[in-house]
N, C-alpha and C. Protein backbone atom coordinates (compact mmCIF):
# COMPACT_ATOMS: atom_id res chain seq x y z
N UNK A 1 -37.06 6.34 12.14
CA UNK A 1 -35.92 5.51 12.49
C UNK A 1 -34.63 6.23 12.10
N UNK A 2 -33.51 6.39 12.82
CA UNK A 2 -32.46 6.93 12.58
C UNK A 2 -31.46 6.46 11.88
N UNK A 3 -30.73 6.78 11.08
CA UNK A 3 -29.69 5.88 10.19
C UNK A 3 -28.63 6.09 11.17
N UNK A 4 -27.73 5.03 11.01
CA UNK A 4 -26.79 5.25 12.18
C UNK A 4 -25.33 5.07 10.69
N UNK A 5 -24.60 6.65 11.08
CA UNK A 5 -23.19 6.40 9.96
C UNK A 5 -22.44 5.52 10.01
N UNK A 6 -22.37 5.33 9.16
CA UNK A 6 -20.99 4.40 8.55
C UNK A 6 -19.82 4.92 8.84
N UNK A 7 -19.19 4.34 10.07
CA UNK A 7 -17.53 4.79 10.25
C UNK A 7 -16.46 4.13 8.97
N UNK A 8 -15.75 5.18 8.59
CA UNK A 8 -15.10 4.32 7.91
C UNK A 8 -13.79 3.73 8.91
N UNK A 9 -13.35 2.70 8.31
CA UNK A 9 -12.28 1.92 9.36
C UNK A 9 -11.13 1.75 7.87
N UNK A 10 -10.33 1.29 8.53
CA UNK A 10 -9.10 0.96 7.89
C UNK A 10 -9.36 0.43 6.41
N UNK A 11 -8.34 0.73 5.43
CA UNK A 11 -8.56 0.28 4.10
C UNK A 11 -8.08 -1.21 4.26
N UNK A 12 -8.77 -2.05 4.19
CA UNK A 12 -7.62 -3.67 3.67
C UNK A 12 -6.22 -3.17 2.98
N UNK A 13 -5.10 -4.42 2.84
CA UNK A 13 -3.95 -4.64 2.00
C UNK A 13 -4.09 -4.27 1.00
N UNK A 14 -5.39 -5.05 0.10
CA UNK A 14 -5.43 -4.96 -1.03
C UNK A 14 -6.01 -3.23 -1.80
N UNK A 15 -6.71 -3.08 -0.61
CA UNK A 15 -6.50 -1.33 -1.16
C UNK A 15 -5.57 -0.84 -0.89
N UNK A 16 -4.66 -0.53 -0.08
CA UNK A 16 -3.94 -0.22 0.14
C UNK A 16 -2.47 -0.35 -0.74
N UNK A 17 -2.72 -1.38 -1.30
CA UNK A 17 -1.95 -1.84 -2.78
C UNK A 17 -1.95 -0.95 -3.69
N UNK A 18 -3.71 -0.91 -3.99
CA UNK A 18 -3.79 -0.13 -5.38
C UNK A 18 -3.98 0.93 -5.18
N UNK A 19 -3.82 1.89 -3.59
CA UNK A 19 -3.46 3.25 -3.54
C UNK A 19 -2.08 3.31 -4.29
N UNK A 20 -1.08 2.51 -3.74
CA UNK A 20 0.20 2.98 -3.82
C UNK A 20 0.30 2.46 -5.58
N UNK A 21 -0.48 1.85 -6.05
CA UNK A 21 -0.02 1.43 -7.45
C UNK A 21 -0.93 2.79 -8.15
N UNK A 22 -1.46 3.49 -7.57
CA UNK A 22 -2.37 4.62 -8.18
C UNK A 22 -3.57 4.37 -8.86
N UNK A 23 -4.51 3.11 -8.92
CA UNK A 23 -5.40 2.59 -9.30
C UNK A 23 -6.74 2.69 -9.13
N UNK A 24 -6.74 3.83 -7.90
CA UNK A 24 -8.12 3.75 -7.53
C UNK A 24 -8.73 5.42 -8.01
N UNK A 25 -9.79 5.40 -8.00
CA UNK A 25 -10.41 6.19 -8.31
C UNK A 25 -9.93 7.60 -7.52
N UNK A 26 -9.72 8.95 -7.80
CA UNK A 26 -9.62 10.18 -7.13
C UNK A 26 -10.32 10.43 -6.25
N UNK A 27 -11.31 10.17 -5.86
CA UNK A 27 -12.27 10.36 -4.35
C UNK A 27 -11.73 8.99 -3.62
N UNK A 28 -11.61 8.19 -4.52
CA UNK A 28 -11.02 6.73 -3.30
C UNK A 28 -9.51 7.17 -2.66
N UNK A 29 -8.54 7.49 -3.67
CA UNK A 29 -7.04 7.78 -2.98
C UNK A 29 -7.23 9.04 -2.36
N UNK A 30 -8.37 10.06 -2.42
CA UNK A 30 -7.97 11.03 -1.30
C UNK A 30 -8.75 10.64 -0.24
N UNK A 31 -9.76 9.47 0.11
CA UNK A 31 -10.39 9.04 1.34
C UNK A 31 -9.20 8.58 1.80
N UNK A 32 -8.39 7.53 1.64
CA UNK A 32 -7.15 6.63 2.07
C UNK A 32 -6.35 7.35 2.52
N UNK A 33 -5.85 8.80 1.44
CA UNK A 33 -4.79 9.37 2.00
C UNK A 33 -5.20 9.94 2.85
N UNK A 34 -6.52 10.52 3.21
CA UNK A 34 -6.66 11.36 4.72
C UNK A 34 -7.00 10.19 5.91
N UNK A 35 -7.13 9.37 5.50
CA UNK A 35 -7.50 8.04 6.56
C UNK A 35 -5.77 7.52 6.90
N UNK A 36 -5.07 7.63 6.16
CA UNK A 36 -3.52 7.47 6.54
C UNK A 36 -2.73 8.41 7.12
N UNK A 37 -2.97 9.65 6.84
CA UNK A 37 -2.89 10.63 7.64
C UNK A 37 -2.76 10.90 9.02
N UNK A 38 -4.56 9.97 9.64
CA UNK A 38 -4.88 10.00 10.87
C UNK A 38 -4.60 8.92 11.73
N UNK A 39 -4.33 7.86 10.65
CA UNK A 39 -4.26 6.21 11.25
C UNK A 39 -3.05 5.85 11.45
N UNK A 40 -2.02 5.70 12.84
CA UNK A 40 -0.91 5.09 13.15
C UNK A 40 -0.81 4.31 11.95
N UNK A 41 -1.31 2.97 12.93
CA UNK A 41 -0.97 1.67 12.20
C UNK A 41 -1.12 1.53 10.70
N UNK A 42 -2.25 2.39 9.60
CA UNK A 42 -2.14 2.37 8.45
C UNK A 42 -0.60 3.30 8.14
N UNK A 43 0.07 4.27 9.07
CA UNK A 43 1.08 5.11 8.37
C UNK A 43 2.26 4.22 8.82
N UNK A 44 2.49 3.43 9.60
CA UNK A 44 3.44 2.34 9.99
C UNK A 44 3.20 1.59 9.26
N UNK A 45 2.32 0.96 8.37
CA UNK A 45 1.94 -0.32 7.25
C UNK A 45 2.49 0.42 5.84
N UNK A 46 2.27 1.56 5.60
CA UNK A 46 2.61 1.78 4.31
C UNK A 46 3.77 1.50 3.93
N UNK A 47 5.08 1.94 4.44
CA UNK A 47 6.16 1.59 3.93
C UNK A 47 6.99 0.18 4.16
N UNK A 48 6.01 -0.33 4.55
CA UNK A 48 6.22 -1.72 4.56
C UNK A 48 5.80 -2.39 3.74
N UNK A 49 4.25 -2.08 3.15
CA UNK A 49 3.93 -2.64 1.90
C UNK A 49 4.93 -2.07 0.55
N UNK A 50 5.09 -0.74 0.35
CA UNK A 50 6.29 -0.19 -0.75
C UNK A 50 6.98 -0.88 -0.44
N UNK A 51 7.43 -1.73 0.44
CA UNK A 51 8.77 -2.51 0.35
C UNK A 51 8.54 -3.83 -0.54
N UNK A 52 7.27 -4.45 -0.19
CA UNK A 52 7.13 -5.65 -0.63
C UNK A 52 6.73 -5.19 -2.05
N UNK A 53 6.53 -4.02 -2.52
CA UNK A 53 5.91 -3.77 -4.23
C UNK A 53 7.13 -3.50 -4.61
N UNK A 54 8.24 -2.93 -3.83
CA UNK A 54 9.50 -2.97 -5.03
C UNK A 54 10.39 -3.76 -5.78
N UNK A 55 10.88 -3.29 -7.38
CA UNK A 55 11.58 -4.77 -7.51
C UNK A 55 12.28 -5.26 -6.68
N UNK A 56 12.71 -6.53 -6.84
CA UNK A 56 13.53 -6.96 -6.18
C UNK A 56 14.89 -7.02 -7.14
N UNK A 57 16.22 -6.61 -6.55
CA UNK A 57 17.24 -6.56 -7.35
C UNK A 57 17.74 -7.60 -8.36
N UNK A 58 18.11 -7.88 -8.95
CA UNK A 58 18.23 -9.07 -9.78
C UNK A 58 19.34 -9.91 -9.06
N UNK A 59 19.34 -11.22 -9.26
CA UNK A 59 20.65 -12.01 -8.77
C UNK A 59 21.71 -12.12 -9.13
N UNK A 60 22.64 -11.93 -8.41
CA UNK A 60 23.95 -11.76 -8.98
C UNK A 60 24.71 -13.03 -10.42
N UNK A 61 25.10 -12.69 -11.13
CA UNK A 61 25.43 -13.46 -12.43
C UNK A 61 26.11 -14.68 -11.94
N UNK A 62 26.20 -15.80 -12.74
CA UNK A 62 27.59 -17.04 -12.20
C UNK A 62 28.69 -15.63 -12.98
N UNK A 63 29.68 -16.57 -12.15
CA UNK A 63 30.66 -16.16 -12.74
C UNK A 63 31.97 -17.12 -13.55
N UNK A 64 32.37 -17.04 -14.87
CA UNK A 64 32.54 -17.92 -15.32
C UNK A 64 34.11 -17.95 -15.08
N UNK A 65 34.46 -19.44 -14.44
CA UNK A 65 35.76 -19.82 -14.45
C UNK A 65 36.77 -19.86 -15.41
N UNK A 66 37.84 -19.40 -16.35
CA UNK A 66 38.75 -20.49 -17.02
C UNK A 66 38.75 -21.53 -16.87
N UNK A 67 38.90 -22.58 -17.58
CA UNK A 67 39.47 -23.65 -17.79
C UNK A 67 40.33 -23.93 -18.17
């Protein structure tokens, strides 16, 4: 009986998270990074997710009147 391979397909969000947070194992972030490499839509998603992981600026202060 023949084994039939395992394509790999797209990483989920959530890996794709903990690539960019650096969390995954060294054989896992260099599968992703050569799978991002080749994959449009994963290289159009990345800097969209860095957007949503960066802080967000803080809110501007009140500012206090005289009285």
């Amino acid at each position: 009986m023949a084994t039939l391979e395992r394509q790999y397909s797209c990483p989920t969000r959530i890996r794709m998270v903990a690539f960019l947070k650096g969390s995954l194992s060294p054989e896992e972030t260099e599968k992703i990074a050569l799978h991002i490499d080749e994959c449009a839509t994963c290289s159009d998603l990345l800097p969209e997710i860095e957007n949503e992981l960066a802080p967000s600026p803080a809110p501007p202060r009140p500012i206090r009147l005289p009285y």
